[in-house]
C-alpha atoms as a PDB file:
ATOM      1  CA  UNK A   1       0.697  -7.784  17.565  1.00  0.00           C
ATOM      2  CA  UNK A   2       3.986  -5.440  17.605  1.00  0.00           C
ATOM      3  CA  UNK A   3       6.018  -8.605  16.564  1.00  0.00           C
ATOM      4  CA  UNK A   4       3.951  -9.416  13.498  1.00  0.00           C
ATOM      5  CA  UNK A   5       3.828  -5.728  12.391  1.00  0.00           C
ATOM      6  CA  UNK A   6       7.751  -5.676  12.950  1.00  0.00           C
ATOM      7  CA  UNK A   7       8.164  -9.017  10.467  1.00  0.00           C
ATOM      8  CA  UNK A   8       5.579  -7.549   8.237  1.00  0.00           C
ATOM      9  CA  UNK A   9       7.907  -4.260   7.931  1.00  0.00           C
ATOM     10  CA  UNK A  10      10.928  -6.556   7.748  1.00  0.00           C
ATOM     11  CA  UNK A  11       9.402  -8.712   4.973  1.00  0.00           C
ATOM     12  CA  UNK A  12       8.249  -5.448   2.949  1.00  0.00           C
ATOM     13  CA  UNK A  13      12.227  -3.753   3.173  1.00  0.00           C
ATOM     14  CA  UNK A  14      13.631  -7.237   2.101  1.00  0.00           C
ATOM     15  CA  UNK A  15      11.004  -7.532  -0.823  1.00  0.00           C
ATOM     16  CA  UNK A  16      12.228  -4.056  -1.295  1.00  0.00           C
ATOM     17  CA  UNK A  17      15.822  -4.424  -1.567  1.00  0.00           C
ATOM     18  CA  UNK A  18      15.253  -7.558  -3.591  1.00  0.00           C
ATOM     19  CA  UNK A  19      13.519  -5.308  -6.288  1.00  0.00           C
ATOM     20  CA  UNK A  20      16.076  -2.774  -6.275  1.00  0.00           C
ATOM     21  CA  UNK A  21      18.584  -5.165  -7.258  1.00  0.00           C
ATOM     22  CA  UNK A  22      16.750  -7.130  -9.966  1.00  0.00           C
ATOM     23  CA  UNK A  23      18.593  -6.884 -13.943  1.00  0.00           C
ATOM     24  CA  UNK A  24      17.933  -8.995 -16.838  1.00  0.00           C
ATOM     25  CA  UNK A  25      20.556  -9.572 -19.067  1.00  0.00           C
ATOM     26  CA  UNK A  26      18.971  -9.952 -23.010  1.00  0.00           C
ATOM     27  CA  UNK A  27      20.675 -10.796 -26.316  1.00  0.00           C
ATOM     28  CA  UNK A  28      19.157  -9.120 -29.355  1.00  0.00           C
ATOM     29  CA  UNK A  29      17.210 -11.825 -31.571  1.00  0.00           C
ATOM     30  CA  UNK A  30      20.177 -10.532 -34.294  1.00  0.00           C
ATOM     31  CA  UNK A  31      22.479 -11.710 -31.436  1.00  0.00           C
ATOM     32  CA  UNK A  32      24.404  -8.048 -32.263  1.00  0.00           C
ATOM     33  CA  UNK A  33      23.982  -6.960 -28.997  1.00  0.00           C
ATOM     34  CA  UNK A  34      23.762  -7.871 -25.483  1.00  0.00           C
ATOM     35  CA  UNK A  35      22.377  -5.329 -22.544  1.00  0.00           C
ATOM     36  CA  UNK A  36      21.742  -5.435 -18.397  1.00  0.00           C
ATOM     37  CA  UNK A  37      19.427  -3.186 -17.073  1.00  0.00           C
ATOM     38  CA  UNK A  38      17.378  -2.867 -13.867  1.00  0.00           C
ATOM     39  CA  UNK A  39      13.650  -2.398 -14.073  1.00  0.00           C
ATOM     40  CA  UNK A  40      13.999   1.096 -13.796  1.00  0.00           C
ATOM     41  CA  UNK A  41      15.382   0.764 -17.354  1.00  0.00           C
ATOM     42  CA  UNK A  42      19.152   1.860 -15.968  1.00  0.00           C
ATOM     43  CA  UNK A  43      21.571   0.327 -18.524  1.00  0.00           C
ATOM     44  CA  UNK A  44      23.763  -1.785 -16.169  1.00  0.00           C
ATOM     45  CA  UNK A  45      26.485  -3.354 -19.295  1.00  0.00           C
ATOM     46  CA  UNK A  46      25.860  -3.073 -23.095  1.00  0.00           C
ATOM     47  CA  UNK A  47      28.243  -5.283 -25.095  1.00  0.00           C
ATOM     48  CA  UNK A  48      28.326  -4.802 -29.066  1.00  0.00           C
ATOM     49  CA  UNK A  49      29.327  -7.379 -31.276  1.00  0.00           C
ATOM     50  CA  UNK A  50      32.385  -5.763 -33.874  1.00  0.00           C
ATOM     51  CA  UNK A  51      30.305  -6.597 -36.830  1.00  0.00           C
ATOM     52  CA  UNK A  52      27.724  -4.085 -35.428  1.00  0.00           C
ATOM     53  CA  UNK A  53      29.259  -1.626 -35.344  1.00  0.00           C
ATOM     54  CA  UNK A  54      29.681  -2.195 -39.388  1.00  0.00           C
ATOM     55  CA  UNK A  55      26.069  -0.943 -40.023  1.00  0.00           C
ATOM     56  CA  UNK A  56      26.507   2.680 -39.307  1.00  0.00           C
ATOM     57  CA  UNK A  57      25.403   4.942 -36.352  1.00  0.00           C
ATOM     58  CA  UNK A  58      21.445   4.894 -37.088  1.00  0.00           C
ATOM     59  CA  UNK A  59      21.963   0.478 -36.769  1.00  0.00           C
ATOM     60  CA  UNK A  60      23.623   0.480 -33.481  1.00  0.00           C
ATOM     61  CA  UNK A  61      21.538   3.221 -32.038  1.00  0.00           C
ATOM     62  CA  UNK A  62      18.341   1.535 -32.655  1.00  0.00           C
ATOM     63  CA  UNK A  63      19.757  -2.417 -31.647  1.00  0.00           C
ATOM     64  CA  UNK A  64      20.445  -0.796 -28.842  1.00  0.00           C
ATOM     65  CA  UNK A  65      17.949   0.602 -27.780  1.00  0.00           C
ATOM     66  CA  UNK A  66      15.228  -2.526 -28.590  1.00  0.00           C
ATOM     67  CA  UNK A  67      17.332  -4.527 -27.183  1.00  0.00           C
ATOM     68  CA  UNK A  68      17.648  -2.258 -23.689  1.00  0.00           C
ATOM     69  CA  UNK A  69      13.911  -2.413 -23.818  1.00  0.00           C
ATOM     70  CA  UNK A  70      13.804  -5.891 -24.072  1.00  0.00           C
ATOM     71  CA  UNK A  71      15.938  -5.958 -21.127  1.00  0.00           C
ATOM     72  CA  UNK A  72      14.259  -3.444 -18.966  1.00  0.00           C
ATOM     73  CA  UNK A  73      10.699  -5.575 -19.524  1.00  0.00           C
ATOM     74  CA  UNK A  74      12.355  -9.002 -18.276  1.00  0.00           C
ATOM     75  CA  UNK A  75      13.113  -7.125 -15.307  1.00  0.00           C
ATOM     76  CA  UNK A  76      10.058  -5.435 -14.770  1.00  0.00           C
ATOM     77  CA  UNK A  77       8.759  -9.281 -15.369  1.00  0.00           C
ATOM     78  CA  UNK A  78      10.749 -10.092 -12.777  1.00  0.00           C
ATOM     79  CA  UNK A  79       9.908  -8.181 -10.140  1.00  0.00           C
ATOM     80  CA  UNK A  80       6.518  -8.813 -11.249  1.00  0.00           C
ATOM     81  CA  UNK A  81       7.384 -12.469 -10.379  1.00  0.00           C
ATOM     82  CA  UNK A  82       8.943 -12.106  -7.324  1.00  0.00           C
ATOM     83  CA  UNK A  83       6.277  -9.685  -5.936  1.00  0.00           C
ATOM     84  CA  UNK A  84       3.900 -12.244  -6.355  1.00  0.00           C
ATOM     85  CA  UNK A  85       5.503 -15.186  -4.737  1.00  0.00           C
ATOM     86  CA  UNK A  86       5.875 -12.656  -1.928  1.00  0.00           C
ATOM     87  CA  UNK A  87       2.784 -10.855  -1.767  1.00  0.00           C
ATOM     88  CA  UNK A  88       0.394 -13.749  -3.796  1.00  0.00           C
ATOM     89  CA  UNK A  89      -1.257 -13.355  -7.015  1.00  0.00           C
ATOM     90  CA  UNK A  90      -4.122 -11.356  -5.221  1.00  0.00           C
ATOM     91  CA  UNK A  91      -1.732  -7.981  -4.615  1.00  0.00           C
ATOM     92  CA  UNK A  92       0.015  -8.985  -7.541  1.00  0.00           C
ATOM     93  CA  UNK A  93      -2.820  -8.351  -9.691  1.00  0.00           C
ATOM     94  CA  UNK A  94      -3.821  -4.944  -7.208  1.00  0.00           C
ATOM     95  CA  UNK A  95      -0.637  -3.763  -8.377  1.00  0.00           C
ATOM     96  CA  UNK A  96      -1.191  -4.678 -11.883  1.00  0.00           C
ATOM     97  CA  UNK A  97      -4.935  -2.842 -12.102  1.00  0.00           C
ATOM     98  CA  UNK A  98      -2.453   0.544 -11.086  1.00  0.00           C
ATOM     99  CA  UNK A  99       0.616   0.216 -13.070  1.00  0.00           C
ATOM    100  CA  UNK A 100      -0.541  -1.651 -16.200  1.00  0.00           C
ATOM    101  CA  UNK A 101      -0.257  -5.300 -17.267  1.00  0.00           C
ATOM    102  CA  UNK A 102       3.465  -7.114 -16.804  1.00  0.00           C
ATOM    103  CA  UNK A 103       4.942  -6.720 -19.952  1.00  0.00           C
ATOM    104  CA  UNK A 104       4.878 -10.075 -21.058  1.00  0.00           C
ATOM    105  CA  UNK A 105       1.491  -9.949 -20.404  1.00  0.00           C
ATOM    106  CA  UNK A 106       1.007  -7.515 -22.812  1.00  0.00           C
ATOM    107  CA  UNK A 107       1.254  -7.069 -26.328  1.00  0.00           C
ATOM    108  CA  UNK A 108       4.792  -6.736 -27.202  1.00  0.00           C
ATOM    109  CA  UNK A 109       5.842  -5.164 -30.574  1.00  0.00           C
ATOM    110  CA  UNK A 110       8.090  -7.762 -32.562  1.00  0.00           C
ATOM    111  CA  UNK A 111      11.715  -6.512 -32.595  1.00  0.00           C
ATOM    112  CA  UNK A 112      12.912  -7.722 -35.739  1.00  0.00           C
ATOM    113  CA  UNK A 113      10.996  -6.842 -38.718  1.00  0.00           C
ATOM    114  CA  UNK A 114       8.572  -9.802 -40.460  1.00  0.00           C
ATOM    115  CA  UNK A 115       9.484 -11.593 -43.429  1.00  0.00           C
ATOM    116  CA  UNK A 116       8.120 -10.121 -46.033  1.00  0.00           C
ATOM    117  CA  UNK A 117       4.742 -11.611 -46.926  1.00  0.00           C
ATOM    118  CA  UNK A 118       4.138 -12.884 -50.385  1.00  0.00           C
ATOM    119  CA  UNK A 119       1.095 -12.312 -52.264  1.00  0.00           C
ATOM    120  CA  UNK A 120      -1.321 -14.685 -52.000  1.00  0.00           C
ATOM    121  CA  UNK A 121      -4.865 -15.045 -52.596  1.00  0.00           C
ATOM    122  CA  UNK A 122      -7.536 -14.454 -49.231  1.00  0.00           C
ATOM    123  CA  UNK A 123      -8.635 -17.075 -47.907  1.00  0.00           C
ATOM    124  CA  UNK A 124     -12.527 -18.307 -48.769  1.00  0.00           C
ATOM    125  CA  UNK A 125     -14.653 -16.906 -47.044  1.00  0.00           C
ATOM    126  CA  UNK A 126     -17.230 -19.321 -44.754  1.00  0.00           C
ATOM    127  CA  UNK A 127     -20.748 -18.614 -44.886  1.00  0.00           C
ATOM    128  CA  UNK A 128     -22.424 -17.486 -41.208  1.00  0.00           C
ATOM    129  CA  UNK A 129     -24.968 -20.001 -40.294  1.00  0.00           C
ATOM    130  CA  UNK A 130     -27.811 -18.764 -40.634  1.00  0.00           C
ATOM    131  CA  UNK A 131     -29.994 -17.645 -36.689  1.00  0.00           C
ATOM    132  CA  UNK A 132     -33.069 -19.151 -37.012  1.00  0.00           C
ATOM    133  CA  UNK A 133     -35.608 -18.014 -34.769  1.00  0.00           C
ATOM    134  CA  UNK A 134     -36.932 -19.754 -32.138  1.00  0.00           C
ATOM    135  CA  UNK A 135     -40.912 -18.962 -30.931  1.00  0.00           C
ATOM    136  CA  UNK A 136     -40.510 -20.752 -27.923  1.00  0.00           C
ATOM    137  CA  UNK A 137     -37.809 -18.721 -25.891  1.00  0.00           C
ATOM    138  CA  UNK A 138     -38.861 -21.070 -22.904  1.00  0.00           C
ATOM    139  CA  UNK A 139     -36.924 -23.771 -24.460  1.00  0.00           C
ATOM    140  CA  UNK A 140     -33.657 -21.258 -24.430  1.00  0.00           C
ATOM    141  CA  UNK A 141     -33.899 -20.965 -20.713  1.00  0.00           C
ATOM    142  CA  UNK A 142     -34.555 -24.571 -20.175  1.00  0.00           C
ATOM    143  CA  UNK A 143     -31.135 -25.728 -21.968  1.00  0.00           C
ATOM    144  CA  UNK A 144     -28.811 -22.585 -22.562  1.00  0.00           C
ATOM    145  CA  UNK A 145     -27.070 -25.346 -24.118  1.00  0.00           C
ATOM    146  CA  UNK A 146     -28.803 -26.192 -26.616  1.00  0.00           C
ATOM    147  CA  UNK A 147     -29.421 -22.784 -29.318  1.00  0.00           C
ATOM    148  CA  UNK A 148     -26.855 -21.864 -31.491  1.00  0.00           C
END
């Protein structure tokens, strides 16, 4: 019983270290700007490109810092990863109900702005079919199937 409890704290100071140690190195989509950080969000390297630098203070500042928060979720991704393949998906997704969702996992804001859209005409709208009523429920339960 000690020996398994002594692995089991063994296992949980190596998943440990392995965590502290975990960067992700990201390019921004504009390919500008390059940054390592931890999952803690520490900035481990930022490399500019020269012709970044051409855009003024208010360009650099905010390449940057999307792209150090692109950077900082791969890692937290990754330690999302690798605390699963440790612990299984089970305490993965125990860990998950407390912090949040992974951030891939969740809805990520786009980085780069969207084309702009050009006008164009909705769509056509489809008509609902239309519920019709059915006296006999029994034959609902019979074949849940079956009503639309």
């Amino acid at each position: 019983m000690a020996a398994v409890n002594e692995d089991r704290l063994q296992a949980v100071e190596q998943l440990q270290r392995e965590l502290r140690a975990i960067t992700a190195t990201v390019e921004h989509p504009n390919g500008l700007c390059t940054v390592t950080a931890s999952a803690k969000g520490e900035l481990r390297a930022v490399h500019l490109h020269p012709a970044l630098l051409g855009h003024g203070a208010h360009a650099v500042g905010q390449v940057v810092t999307e792209t150090a928060r692109l950077a900082t979720d791969a890692a937290v991704q990754t330690s999302f990863n690798r605390m699963a393949l440790a612990l299984g998906d089970g305490m993965a997704i125990d860990v998950e109900s407390v912090t949040g969702d992974a951030p891939f996992r969740s809805a990520a804001h786009p980085v780069v702005p969207p084309e702009p859209a050009v006008e164009q005409a909705p769509p056509p709208r489809r008509r609902r079919a239309e519920v019709v009523e059915d006296p006999d429920e029994d034959a609902f339960f019979s074949n849940p199937f079956g009503r639309r």
